[in-house]
N, C-alpha and C. Protein backbone atom coordinates (compact mmCIF):
# COMPACT_ATOMS: atom_id res chain seq x y z
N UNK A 1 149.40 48.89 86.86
CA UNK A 1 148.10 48.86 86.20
C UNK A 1 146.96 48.85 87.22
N UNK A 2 146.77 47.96 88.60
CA UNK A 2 146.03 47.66 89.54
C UNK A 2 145.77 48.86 89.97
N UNK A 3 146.86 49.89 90.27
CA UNK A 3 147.34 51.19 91.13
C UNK A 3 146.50 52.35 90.68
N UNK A 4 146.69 52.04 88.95
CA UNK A 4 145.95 52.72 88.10
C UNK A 4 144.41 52.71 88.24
N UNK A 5 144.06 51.89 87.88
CA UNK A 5 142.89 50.97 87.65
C UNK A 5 141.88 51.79 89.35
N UNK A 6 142.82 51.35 90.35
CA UNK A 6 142.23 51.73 91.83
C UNK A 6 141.83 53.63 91.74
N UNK A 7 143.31 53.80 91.05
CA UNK A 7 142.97 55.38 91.04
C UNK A 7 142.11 56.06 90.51
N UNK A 8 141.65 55.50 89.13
CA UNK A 8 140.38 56.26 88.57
C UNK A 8 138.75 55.58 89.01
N UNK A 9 139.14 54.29 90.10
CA UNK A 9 137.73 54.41 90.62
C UNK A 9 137.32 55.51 91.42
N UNK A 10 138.39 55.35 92.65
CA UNK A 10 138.36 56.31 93.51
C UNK A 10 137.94 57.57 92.92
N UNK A 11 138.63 58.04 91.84
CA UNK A 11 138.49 59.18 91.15
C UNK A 11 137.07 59.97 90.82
N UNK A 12 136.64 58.43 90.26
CA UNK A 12 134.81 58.76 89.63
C UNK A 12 134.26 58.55 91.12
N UNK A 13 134.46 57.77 91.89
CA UNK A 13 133.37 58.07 93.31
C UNK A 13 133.33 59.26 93.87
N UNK A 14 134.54 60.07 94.15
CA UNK A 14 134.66 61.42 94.89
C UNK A 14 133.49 62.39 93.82
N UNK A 15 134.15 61.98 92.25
CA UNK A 15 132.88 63.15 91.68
C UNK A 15 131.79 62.74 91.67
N UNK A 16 131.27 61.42 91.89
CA UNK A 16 129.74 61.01 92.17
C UNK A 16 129.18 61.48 93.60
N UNK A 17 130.32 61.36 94.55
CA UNK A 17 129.86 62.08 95.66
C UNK A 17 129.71 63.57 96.10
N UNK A 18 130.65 64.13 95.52
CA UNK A 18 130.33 65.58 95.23
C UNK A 18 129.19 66.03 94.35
N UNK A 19 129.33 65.30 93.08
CA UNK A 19 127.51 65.88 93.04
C UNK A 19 126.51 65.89 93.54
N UNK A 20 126.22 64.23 94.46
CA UNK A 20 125.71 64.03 94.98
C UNK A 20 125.11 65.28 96.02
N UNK A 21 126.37 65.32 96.99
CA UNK A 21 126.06 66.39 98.06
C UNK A 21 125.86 67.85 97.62
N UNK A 22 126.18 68.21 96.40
CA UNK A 22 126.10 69.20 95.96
C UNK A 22 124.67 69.09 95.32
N UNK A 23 124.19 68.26 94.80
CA UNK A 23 122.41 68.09 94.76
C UNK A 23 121.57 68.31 96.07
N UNK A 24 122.32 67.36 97.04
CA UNK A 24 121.22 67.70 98.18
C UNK A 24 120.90 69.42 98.97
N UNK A 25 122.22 69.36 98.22
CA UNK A 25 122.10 70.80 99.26
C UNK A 25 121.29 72.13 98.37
N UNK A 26 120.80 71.48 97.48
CA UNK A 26 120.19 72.45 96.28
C UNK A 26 118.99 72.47 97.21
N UNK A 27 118.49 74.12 97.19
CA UNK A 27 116.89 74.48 97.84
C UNK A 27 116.40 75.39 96.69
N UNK A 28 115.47 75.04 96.57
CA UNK A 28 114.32 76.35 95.84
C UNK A 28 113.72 77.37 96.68
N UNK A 29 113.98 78.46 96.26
CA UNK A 29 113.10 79.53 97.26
C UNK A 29 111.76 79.21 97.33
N UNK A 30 111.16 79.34 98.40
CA UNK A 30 109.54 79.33 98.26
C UNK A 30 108.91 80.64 98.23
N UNK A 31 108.12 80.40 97.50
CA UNK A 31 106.93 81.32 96.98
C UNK A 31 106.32 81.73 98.82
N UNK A 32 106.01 83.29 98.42
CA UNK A 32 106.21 84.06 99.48
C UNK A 32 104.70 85.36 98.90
N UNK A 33 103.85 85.64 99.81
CA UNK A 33 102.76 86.78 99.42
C UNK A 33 103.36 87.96 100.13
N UNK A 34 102.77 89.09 99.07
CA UNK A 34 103.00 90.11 99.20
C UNK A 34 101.95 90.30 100.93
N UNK A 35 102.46 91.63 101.89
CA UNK A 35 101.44 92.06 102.94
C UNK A 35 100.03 92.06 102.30
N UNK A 36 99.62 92.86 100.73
CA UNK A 36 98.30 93.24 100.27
C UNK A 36 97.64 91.59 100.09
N UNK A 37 98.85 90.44 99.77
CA UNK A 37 98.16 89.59 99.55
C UNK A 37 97.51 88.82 100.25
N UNK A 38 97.93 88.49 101.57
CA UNK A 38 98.15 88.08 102.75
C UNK A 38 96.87 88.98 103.42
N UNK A 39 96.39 90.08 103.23
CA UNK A 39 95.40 90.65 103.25
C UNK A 39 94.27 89.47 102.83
N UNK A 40 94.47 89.87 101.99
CA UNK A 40 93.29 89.14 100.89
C UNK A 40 92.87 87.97 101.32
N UNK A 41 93.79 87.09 101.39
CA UNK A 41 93.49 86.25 102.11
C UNK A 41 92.90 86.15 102.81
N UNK A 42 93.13 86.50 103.93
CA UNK A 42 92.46 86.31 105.28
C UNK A 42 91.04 87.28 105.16
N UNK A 43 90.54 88.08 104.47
CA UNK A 43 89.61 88.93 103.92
C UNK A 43 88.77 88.11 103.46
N UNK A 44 89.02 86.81 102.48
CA UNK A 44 88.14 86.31 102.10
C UNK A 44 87.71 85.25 103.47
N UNK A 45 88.04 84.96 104.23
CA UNK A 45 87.93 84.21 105.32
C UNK A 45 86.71 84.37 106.57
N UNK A 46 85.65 83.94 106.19
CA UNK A 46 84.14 84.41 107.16
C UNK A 46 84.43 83.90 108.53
N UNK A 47 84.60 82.47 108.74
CA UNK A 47 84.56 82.02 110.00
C UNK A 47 85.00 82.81 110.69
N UNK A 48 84.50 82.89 111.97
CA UNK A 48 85.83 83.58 113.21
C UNK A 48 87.06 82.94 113.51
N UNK A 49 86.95 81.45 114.07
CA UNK A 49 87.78 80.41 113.89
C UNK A 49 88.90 80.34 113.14
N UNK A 50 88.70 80.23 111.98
CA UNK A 50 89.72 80.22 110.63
C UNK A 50 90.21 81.43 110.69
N UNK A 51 89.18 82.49 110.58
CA UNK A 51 90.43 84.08 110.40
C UNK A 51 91.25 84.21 111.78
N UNK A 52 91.21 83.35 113.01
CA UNK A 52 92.23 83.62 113.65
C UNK A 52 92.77 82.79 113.50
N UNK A 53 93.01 81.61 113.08
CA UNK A 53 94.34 80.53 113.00
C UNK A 53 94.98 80.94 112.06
N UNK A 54 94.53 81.53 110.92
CA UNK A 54 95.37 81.97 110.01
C UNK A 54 95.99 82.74 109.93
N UNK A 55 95.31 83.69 110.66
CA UNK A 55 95.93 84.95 111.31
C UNK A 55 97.36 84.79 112.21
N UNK A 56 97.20 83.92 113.04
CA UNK A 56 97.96 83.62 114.06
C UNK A 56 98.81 82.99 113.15
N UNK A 57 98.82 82.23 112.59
CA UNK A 57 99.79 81.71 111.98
C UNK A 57 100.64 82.76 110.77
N UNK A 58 100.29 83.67 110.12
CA UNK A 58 100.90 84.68 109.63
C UNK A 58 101.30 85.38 110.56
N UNK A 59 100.85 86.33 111.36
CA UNK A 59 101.50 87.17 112.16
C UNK A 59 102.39 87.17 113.76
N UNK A 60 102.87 85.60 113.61
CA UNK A 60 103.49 84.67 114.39
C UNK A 60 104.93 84.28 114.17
N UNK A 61 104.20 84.21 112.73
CA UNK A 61 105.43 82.90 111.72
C UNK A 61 105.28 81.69 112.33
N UNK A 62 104.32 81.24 112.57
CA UNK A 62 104.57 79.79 113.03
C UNK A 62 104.51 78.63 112.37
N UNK A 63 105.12 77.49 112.76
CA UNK A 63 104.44 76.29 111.85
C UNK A 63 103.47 75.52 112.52
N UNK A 64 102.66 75.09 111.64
CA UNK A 64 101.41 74.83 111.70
C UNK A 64 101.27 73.87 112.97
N UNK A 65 102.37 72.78 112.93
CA UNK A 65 102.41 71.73 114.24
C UNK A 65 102.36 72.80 115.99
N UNK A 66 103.01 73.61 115.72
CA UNK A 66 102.77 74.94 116.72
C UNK A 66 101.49 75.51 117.22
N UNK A 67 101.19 75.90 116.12
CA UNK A 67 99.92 76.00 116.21
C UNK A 67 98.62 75.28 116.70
N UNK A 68 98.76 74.29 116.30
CA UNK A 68 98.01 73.91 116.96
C UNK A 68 98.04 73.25 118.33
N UNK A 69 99.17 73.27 118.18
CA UNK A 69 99.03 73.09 120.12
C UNK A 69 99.44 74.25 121.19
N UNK A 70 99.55 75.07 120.61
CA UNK A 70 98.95 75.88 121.84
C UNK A 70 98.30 75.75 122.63
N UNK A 71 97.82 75.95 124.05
CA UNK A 71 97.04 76.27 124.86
C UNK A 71 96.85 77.68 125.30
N UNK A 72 95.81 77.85 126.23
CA UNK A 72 95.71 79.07 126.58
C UNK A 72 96.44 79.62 127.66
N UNK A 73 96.78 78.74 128.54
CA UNK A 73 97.58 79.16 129.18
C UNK A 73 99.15 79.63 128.54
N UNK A 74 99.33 79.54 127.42
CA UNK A 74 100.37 80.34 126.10
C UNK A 74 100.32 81.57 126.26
N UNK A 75 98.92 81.84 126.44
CA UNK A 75 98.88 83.26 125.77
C UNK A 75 99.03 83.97 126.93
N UNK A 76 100.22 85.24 126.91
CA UNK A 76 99.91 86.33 127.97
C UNK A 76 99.86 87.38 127.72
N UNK A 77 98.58 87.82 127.59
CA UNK A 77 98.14 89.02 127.14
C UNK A 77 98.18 90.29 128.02
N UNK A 78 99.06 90.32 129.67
CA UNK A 78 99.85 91.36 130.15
C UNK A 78 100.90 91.70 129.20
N UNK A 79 101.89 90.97 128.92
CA UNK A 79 102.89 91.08 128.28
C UNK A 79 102.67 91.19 127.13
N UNK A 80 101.75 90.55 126.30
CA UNK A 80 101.78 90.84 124.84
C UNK A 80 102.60 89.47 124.19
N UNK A 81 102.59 88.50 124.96
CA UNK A 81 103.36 87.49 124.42
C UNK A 81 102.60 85.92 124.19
N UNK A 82 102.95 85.49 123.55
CA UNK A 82 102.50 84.43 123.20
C UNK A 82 104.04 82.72 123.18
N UNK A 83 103.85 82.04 124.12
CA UNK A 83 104.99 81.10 124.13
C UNK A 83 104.63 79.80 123.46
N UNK A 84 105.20 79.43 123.08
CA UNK A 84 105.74 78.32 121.75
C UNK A 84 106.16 77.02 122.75
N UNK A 85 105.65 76.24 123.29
CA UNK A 85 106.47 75.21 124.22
C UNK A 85 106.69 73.82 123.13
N UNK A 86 107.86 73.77 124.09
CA UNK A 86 108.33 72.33 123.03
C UNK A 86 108.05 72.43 121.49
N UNK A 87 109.09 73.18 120.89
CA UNK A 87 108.86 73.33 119.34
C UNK A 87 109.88 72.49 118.77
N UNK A 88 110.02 72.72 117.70
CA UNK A 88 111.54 72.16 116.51
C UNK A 88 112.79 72.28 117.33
N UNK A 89 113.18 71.27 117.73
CA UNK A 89 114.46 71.24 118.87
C UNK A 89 114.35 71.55 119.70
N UNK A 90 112.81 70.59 120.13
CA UNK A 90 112.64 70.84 121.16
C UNK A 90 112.79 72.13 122.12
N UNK A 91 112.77 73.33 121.74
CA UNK A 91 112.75 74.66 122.45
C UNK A 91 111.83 75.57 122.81
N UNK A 92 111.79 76.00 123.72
CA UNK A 92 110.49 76.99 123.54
C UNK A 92 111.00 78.49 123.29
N UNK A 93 110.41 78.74 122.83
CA UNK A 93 110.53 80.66 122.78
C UNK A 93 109.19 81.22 122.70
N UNK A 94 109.68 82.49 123.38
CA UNK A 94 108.25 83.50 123.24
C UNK A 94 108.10 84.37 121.72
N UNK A 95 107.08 84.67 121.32
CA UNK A 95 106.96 85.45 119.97
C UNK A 95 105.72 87.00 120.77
N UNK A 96 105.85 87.61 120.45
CA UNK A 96 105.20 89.09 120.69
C UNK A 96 103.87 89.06 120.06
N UNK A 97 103.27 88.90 120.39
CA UNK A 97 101.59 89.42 119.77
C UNK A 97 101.14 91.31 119.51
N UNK A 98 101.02 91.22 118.16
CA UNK A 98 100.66 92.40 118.01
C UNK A 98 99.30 92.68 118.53
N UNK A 99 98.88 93.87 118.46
CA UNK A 99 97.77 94.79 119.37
C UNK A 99 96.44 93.60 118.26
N UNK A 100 96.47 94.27 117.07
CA UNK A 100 95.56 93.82 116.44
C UNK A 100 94.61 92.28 116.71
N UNK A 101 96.29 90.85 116.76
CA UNK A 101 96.18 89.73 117.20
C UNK A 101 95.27 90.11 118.28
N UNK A 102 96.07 90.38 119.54
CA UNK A 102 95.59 90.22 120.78
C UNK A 102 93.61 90.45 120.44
N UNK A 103 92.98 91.58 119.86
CA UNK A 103 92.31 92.20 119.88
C UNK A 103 91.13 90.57 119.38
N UNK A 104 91.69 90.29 118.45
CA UNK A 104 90.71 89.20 117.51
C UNK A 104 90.79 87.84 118.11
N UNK A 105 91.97 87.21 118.98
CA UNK A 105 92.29 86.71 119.87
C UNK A 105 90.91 86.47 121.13
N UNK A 106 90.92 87.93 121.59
CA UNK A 106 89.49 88.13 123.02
C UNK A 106 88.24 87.97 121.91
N UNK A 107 87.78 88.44 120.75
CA UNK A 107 86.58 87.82 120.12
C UNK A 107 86.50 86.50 120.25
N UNK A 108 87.82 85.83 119.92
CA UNK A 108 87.16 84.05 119.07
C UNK A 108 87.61 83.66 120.52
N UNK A 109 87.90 84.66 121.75
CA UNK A 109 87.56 83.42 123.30
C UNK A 109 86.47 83.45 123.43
N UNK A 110 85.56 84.71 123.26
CA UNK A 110 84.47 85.33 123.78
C UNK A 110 83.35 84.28 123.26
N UNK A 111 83.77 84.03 121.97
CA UNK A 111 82.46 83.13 121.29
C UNK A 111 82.60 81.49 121.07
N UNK A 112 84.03 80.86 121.52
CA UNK A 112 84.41 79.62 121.30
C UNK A 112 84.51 78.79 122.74
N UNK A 113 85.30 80.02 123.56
CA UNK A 113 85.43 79.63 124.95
C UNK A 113 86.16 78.19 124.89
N UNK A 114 87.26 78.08 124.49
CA UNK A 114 87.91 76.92 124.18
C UNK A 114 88.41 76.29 125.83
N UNK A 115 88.64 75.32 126.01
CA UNK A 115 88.66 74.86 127.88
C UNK A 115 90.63 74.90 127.88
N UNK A 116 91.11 73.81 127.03
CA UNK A 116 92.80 73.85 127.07
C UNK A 116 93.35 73.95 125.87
N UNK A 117 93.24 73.42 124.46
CA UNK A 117 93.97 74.08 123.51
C UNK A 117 93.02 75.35 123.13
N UNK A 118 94.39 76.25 122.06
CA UNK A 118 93.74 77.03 121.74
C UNK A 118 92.64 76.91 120.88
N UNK A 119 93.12 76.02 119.75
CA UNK A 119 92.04 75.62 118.63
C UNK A 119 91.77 73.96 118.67
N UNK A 120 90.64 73.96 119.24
CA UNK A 120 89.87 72.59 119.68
C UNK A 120 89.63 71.89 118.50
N UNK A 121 89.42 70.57 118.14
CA UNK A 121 88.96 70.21 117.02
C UNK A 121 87.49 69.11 117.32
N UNK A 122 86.59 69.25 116.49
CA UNK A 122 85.68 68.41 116.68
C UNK A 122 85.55 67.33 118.13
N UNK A 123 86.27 66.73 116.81
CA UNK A 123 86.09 65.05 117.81
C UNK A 123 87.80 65.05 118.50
N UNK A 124 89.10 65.83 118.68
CA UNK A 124 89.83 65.76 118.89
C UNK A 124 90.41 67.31 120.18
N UNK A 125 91.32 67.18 121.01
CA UNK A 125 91.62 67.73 121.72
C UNK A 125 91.90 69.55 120.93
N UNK A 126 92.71 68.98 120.05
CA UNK A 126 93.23 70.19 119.09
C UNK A 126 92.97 69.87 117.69
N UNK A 127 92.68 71.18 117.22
CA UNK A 127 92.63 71.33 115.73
C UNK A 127 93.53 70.56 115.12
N UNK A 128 93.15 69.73 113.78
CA UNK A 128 94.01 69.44 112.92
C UNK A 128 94.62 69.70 112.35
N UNK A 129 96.19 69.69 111.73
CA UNK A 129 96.66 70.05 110.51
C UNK A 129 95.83 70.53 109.15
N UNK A 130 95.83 69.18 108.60
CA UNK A 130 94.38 68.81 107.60
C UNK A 130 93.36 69.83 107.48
N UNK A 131 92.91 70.05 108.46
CA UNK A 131 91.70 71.12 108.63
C UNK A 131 92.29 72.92 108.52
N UNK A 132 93.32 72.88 108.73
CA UNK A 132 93.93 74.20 108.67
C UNK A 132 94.45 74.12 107.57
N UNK A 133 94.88 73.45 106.53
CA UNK A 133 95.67 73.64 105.18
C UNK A 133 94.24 73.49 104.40
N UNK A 134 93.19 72.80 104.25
CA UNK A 134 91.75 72.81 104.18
C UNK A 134 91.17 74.36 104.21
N UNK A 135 91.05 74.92 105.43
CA UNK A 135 90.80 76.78 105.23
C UNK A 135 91.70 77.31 104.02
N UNK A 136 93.40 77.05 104.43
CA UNK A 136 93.80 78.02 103.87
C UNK A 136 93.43 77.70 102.28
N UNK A 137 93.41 76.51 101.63
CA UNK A 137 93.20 75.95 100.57
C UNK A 137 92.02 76.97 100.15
N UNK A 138 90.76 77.15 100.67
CA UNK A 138 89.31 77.50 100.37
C UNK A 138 89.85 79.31 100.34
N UNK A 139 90.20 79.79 101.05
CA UNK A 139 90.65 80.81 101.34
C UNK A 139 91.60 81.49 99.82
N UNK A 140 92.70 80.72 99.63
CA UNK A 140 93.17 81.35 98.44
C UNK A 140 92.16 81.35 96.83
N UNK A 141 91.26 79.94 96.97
CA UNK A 141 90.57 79.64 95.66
C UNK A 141 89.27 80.85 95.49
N UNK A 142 89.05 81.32 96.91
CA UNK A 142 88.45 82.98 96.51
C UNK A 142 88.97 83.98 96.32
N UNK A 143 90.32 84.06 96.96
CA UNK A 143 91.04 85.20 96.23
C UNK A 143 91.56 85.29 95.37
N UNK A 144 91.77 84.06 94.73
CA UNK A 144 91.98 84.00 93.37
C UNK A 144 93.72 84.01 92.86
N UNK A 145 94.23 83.94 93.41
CA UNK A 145 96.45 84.04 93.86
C UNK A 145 96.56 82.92 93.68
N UNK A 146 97.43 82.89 92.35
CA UNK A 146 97.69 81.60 91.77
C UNK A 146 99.13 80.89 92.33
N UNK A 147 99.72 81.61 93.07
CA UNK A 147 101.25 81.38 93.40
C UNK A 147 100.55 80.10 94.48
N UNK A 148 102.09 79.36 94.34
CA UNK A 148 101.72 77.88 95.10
C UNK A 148 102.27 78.47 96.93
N UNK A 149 100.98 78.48 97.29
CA UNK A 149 100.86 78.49 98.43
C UNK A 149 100.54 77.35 99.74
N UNK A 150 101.59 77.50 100.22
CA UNK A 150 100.66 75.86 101.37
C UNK A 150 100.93 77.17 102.74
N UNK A 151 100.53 76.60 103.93
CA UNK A 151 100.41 76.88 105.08
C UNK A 151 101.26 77.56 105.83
N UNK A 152 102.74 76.69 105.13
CA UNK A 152 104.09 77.23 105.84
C UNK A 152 104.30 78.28 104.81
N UNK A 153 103.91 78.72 103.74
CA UNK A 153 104.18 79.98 103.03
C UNK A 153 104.12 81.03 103.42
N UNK A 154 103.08 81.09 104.76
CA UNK A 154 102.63 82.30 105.83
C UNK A 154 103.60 82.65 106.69
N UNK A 155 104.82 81.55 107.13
CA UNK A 155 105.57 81.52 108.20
C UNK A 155 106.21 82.37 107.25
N UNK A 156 107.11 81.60 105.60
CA UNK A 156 107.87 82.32 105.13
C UNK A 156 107.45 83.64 104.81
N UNK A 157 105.93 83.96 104.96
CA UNK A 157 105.68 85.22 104.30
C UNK A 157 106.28 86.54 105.26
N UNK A 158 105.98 86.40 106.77
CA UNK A 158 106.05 86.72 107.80
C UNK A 158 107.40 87.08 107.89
N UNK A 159 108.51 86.18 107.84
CA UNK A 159 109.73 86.76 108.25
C UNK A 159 110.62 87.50 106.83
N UNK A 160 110.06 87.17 105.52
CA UNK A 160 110.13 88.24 104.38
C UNK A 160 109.74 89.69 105.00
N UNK A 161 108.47 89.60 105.27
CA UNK A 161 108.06 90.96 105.63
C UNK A 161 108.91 91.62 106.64
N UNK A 162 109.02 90.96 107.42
CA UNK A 162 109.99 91.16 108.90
C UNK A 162 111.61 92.00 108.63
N UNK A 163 111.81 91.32 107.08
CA UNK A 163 113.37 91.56 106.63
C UNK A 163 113.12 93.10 106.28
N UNK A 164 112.32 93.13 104.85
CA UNK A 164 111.58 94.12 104.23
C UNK A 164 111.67 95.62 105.21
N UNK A 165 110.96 95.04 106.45
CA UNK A 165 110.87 96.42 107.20
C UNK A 165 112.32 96.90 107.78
N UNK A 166 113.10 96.16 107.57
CA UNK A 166 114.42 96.34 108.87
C UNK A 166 114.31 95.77 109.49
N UNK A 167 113.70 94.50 110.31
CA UNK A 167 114.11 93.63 111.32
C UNK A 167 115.58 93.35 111.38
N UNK A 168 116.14 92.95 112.04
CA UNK A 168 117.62 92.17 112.10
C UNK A 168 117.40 90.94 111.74
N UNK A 169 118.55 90.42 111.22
CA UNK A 169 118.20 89.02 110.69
C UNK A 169 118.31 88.10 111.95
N UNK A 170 119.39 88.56 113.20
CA UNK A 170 119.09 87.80 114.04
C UNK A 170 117.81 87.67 114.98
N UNK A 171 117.19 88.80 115.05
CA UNK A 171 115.86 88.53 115.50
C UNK A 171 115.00 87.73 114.81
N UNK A 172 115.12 87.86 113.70
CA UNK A 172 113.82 86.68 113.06
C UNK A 172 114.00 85.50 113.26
N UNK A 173 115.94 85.57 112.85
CA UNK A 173 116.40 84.04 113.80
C UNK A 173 115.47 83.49 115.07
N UNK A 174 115.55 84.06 116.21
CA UNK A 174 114.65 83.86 117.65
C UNK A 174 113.45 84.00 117.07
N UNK A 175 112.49 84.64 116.21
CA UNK A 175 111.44 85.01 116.38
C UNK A 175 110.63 83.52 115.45
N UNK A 176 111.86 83.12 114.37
CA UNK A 176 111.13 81.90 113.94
C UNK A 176 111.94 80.25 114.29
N UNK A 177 112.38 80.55 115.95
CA UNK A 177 112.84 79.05 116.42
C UNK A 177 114.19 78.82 115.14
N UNK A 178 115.07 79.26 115.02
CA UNK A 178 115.59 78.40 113.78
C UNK A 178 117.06 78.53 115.12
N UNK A 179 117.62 77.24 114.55
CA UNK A 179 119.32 77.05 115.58
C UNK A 179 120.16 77.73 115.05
N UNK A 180 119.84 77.27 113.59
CA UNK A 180 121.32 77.97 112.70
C UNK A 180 120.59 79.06 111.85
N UNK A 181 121.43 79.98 111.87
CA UNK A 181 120.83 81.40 111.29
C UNK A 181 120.92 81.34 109.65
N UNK A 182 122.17 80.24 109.49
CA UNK A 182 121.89 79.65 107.64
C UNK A 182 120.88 79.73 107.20
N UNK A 183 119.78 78.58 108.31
CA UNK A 183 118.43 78.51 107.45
C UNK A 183 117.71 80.02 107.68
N UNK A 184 117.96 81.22 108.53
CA UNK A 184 117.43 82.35 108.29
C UNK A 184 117.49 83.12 107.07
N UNK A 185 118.88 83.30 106.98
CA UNK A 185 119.43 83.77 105.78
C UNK A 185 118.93 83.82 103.87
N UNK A 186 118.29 82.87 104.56
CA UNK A 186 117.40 82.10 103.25
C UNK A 186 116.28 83.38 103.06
N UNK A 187 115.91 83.86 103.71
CA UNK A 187 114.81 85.32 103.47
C UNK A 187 115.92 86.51 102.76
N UNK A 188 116.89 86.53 102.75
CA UNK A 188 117.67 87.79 102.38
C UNK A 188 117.52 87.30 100.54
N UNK A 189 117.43 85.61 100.21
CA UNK A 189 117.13 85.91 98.93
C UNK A 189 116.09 86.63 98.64
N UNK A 190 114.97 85.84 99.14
CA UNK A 190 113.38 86.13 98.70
C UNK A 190 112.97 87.80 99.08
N UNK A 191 113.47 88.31 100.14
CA UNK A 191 113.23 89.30 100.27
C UNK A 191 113.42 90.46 99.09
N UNK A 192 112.84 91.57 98.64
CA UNK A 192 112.86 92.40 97.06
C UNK A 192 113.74 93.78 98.08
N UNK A 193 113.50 93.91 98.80
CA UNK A 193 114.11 95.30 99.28
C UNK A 193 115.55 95.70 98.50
N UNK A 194 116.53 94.66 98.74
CA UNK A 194 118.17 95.09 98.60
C UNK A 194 117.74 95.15 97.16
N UNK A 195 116.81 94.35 96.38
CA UNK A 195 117.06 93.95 94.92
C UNK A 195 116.35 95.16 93.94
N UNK A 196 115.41 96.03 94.83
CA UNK A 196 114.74 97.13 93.55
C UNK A 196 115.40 98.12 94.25
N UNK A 197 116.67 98.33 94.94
CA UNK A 197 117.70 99.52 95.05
C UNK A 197 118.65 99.33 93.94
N UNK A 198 118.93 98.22 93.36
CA UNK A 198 119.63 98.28 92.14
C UNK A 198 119.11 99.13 90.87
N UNK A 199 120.41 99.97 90.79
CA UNK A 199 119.75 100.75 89.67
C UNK A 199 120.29 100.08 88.23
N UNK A 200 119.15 99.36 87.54
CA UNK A 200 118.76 98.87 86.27
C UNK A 200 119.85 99.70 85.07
N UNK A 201 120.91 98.75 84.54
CA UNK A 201 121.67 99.61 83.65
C UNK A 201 120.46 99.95 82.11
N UNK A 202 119.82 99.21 82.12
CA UNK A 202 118.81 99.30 81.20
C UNK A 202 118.32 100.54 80.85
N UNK A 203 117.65 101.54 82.04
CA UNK A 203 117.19 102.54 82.10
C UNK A 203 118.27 103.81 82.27
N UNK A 204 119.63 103.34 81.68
CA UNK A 204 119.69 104.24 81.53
C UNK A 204 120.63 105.15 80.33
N UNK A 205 119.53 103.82 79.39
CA UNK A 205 119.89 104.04 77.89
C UNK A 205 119.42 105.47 77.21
């Protein structure tokens, strides 16, 4: 009876623990802008300041803690590269600056003239978090894009797009710091490419 009794505890803990872990490991895709939207965005965006952090931060993929610590000595604009020191596991990697970046990049030195980070903040060495989810906040409520957008939606928007065109998935791997390419993989949902090559049995009633 004891033997018994032991066996169907054990029994119900393994399935409390399997749900368990089988809950945690549940993710929701995040909401991701189209390139036109991601436009828009940054379109509605006057400052010089703001349209390049945001910028940089879309056409980077970075996360925001990245961002703002950059310095200038980051940027090498022989190469076209931009380095990431001490990121998420602790690593650094380089990311490629497109022509455009680079271009809007030499404006907001020309007129900010920042001394060691890239984006200075007031009363602080570097820009804030706060103050950058703040733009992007003001930024979407004129363009009017109701999809729930925060800051890191730009990173995910970035390596969607990245998939979209043909990137390799292992490059986006390197290109967005990730260790395990699992958490890359996560764009092959969100990404629409593989999914509007399906031809719709619907249509072809």
């Amino acid at each position: 009876m004891a033997v018994k009794l032991y066996s169907e505890i054990i029994f119900k803990q393994n399935l409390i623990s399997d749900f368990l872990r089988g809950y945690r490991k549940e993710r929701k895709l995040p909401d991701v802008m189209s390139i036109e939207e991601v436009k828009q965005v940054i379109d509605c965006i006057e400052n010089l300041k703001h349209k390049t952090i945001i910028s940089l931060i879309y056409s980077c993929g970075l996360r925001i803690s990245e961002c703002v610590n950059i310095k200038i000595s980051d940027i090498d604009s022989k190469r076209m590269m931009i380095k990431i020191v001490q990121s998420k596991g602790n690593k650094d990697r380089y990311i490629p600056l497109s022509n455009k970046m680079l271009l809007l990049l030499r404006d907001y030195y020309k007129k900010y003239k920042p001394a060691e980070f890239l984006f200075e903040g007031q009363n602080e060495k570097y820009y804030s978090a706060r103050s950058i989810q703040s733009i992007l906040k003001k930024a979407l409520d004129k363009s009017k894009i109701t999809k729930h957008i925060s800051v890191h939606s730009l990173r995910h928007s970035y390596a969607t797009h990245l998939l979209e065109q043909g990137t390799d998935i292992s490059i986006i791997q390197k290109l967005l710091g990730h260790k395990d390419i699992k958490t890359t993989l996560l764009y092959t949902q969100i990404s629409k490419t593989q999914l509007t090559k399906i031809n719709n049995p619907f249509d072809s009633f």
